[in-house]
C-alpha atoms as a PDB file:
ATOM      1  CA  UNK A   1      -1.749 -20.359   2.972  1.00  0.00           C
ATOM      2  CA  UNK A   2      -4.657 -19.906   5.316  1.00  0.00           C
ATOM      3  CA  UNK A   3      -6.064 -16.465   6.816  1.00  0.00           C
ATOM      4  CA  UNK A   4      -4.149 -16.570  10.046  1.00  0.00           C
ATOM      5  CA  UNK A   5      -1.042 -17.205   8.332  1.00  0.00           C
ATOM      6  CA  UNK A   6      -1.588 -14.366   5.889  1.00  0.00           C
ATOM      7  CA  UNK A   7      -2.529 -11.862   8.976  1.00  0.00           C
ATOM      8  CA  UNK A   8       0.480 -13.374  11.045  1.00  0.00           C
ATOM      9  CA  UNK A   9       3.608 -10.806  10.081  1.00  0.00           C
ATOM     10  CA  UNK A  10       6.785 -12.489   9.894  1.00  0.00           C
ATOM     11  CA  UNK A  11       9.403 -11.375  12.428  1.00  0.00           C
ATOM     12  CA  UNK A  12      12.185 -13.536  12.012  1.00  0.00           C
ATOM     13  CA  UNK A  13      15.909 -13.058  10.131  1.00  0.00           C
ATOM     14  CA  UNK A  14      14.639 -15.461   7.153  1.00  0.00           C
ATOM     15  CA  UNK A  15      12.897 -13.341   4.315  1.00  0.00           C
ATOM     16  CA  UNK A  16      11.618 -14.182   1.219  1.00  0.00           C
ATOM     17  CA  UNK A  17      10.939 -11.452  -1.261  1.00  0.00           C
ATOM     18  CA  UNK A  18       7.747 -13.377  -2.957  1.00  0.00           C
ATOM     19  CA  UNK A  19       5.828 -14.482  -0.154  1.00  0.00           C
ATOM     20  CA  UNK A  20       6.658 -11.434   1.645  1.00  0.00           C
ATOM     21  CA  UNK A  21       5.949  -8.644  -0.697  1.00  0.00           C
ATOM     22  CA  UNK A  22       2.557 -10.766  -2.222  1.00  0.00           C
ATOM     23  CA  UNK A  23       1.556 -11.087   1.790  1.00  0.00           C
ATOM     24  CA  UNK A  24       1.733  -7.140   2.111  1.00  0.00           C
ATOM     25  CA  UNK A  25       0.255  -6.688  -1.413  1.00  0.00           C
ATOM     26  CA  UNK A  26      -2.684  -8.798   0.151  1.00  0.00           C
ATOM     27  CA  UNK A  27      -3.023  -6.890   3.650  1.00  0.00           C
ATOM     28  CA  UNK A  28      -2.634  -3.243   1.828  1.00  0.00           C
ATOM     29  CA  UNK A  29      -5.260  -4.400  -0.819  1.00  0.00           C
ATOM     30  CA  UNK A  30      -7.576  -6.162   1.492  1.00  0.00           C
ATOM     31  CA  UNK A  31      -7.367  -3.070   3.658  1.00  0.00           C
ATOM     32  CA  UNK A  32      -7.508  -0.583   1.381  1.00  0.00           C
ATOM     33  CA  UNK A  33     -10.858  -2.411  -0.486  1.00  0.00           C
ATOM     34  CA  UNK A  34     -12.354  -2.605   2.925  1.00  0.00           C
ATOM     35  CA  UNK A  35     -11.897   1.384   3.743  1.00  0.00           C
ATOM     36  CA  UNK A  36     -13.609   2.274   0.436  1.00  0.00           C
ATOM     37  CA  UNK A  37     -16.395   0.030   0.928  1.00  0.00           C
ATOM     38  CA  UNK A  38     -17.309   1.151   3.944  1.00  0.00           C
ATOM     39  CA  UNK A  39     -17.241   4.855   2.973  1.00  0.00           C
ATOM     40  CA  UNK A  40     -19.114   4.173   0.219  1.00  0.00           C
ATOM     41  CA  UNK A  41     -21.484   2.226   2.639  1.00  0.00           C
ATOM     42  CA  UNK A  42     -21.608   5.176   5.350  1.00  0.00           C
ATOM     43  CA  UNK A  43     -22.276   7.480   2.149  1.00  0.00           C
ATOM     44  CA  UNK A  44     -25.469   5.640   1.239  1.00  0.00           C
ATOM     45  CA  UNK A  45     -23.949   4.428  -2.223  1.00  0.00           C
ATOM     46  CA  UNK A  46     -22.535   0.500  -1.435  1.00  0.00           C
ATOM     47  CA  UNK A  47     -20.111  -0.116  -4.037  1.00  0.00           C
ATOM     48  CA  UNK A  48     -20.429   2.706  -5.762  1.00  0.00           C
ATOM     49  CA  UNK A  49     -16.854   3.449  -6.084  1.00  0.00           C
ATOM     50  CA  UNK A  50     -16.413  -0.502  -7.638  1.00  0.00           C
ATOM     51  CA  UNK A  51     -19.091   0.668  -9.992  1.00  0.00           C
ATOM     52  CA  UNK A  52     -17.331   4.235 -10.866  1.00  0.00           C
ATOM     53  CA  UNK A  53     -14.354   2.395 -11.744  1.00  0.00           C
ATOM     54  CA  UNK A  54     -14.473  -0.413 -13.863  1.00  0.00           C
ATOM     55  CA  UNK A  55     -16.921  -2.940 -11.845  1.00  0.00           C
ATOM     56  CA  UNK A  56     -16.716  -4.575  -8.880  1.00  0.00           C
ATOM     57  CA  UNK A  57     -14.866  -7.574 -10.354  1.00  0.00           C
ATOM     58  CA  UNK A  58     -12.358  -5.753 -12.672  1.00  0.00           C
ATOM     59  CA  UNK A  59     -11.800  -2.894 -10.044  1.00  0.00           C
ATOM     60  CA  UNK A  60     -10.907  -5.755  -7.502  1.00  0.00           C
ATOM     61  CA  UNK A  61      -8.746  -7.569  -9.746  1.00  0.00           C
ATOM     62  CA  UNK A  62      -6.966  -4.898 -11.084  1.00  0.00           C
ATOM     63  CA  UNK A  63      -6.810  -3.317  -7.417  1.00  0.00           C
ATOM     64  CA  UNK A  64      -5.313  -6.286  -5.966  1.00  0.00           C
ATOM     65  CA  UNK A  65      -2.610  -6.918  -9.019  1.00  0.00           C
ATOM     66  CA  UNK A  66      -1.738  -3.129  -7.971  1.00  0.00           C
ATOM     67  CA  UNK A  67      -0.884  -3.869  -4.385  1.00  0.00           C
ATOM     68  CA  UNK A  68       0.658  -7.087  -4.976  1.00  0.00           C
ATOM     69  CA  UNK A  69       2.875  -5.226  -7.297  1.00  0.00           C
ATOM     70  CA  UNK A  70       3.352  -2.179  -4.611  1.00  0.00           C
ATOM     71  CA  UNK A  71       4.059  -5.309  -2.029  1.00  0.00           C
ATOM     72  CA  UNK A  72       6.657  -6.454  -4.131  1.00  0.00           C
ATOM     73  CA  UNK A  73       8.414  -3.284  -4.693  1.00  0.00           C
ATOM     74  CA  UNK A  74       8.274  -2.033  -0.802  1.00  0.00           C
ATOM     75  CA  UNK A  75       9.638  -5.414  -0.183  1.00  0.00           C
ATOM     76  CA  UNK A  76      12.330  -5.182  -2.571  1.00  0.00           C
ATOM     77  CA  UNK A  77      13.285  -2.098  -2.229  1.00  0.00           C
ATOM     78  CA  UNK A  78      13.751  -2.749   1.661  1.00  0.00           C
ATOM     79  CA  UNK A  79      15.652  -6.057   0.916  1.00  0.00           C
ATOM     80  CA  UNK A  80      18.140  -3.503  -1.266  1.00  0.00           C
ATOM     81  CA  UNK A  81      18.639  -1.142   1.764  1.00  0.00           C
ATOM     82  CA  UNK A  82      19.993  -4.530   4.033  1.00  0.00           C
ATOM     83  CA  UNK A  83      23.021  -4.376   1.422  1.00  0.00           C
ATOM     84  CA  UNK A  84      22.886  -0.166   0.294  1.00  0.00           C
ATOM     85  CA  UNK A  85      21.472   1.792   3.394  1.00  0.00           C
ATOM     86  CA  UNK A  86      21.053   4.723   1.038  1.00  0.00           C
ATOM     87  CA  UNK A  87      18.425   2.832  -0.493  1.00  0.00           C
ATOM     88  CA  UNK A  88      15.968   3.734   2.035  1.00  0.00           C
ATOM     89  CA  UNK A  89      15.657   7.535   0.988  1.00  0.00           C
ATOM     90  CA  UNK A  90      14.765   6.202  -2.218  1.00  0.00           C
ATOM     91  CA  UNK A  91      12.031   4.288  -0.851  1.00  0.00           C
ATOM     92  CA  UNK A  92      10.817   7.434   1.064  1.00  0.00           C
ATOM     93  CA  UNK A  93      11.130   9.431  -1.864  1.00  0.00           C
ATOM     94  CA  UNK A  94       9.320   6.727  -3.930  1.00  0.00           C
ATOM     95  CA  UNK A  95       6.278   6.564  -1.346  1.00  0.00           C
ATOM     96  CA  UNK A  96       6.260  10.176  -0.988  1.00  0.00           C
ATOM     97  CA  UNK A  97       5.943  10.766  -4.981  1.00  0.00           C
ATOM     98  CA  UNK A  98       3.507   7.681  -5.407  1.00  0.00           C
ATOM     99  CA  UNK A  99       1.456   9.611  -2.688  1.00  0.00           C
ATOM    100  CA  UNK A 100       1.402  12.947  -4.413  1.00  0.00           C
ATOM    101  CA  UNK A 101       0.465  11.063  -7.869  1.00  0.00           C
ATOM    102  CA  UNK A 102      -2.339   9.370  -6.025  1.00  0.00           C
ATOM    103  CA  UNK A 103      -3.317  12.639  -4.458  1.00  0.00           C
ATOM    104  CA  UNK A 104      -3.386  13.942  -8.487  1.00  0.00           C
ATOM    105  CA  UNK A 105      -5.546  10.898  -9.625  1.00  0.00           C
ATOM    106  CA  UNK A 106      -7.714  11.541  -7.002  1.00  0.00           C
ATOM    107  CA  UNK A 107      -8.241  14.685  -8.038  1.00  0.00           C
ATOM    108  CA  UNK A 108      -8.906  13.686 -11.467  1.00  0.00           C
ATOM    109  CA  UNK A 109     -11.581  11.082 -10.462  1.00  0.00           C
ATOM    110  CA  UNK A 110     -13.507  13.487  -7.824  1.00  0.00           C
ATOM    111  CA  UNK A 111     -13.886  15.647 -10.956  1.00  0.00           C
ATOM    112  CA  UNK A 112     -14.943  13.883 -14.052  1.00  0.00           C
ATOM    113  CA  UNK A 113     -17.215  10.788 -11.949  1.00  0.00           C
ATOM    114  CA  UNK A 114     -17.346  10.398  -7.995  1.00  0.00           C
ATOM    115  CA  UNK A 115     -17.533  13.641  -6.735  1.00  0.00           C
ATOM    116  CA  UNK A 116     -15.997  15.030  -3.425  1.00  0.00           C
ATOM    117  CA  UNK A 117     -16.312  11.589  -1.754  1.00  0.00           C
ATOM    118  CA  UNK A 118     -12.875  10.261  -3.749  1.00  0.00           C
ATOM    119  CA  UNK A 119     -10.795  12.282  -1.247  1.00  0.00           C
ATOM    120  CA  UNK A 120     -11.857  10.129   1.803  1.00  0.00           C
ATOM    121  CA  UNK A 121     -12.643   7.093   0.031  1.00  0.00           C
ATOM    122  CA  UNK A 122      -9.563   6.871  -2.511  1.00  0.00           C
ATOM    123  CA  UNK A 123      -7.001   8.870  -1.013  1.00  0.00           C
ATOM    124  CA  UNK A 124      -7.853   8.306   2.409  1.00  0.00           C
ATOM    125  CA  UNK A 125      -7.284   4.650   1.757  1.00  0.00           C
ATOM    126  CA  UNK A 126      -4.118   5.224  -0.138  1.00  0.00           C
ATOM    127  CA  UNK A 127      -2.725   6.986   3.175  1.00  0.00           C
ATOM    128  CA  UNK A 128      -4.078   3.968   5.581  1.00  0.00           C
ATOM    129  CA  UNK A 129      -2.559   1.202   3.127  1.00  0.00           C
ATOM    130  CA  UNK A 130       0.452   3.253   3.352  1.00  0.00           C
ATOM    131  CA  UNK A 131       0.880   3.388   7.053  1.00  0.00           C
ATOM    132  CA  UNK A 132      -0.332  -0.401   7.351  1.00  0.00           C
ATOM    133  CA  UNK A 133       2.433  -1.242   5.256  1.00  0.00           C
ATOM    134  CA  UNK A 134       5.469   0.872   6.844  1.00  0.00           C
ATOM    135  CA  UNK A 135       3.705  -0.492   9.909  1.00  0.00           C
ATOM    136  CA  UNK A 136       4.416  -4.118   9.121  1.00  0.00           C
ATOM    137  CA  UNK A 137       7.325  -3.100   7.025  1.00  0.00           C
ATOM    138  CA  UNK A 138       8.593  -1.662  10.460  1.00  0.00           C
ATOM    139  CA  UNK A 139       7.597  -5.198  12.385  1.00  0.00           C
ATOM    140  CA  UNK A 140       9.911  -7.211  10.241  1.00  0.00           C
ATOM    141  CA  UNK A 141      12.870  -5.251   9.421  1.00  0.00           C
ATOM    142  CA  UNK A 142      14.977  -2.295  10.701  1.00  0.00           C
ATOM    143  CA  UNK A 143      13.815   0.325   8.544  1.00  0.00           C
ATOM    144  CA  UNK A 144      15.046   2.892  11.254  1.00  0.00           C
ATOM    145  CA  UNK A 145      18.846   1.171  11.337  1.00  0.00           C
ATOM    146  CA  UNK A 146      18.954   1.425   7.429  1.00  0.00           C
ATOM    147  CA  UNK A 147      18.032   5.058   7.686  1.00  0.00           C
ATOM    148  CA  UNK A 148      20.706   5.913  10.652  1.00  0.00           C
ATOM    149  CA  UNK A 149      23.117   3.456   8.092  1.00  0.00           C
ATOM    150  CA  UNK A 150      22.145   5.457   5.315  1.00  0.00           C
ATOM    151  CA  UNK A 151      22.874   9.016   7.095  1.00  0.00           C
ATOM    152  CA  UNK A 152      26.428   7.324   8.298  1.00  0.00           C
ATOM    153  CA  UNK A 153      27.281   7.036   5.037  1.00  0.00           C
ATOM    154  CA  UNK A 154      26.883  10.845   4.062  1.00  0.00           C
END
């Protein structure tokens, strides 16, 4: 799998859970490493967020195991709405509540070790992986039919 086919969103009817939900795992991850290093870069601290949390190695690891993981449930939880439209609230409510437990952790983290800067660097970057991925989640499959599917059904 090269670069430009990782970058290159699929569009057509075929999906395939793995490669699709490890693909968006990649992008959110790759994305969401990028926006903290360059805050922490602007802030006059390179990698100092890395450092704060584990390492640079075992925070990227572990960072990009979480966002393959969040690929993989997006993706499968927008597979499930093809066949159960009310599926998609779910997923709302799920991104919503992950959100609000990321905004907590945050919290958590600006307190006890990186100071005020977690709130742009962390949870900033947990609201721009978000939109990337409802972004491309968008791109490749009718997210807005499911949800007019799912309020038929009511």
């Amino acid at each position: 799998m090269t670069i430009s086919n990782i970058l290159t969103w699929p569009t057509t009817d075929v999906h395939n859970l793995r490669r699709e939900g490890v693909r968006l795992g990649l992008i959110v991850a790759t994305t969401t490493w990028l926006w903290l290093a360059v805050i922490d870069a602007v802030a006059g601290r390179p990698f100092h967020t890395s450092q704060a949390l584990g390492g640079i190695v075992a925070f990227t690891a572990v960072h990009y195991a979480l966002c393959v993981l969040y690929g993989l449930v997006l993706i499968s939880a927008v597979h499930g709405a093809e066949r159960a439209p009310s599926l998609v609230f779910a997923l709302f409510f799920g991104v919503i509540t992950f959100e609000g437990a990321f905004g907590m952790m945050t919290n958590l983290l600006a307190t006890a070790t990186l100071g005020n800067i977690a709130w742009l660097s962390l949870f900033g970057g947990s609201l721009i992986g978000t939109a990337v991925a409802m972004g491309l989640l968008s791109r490749a499959h009718p997210v807005a039919t499911y949800l007019q599917r799912a309020e038929d059904e009511r």
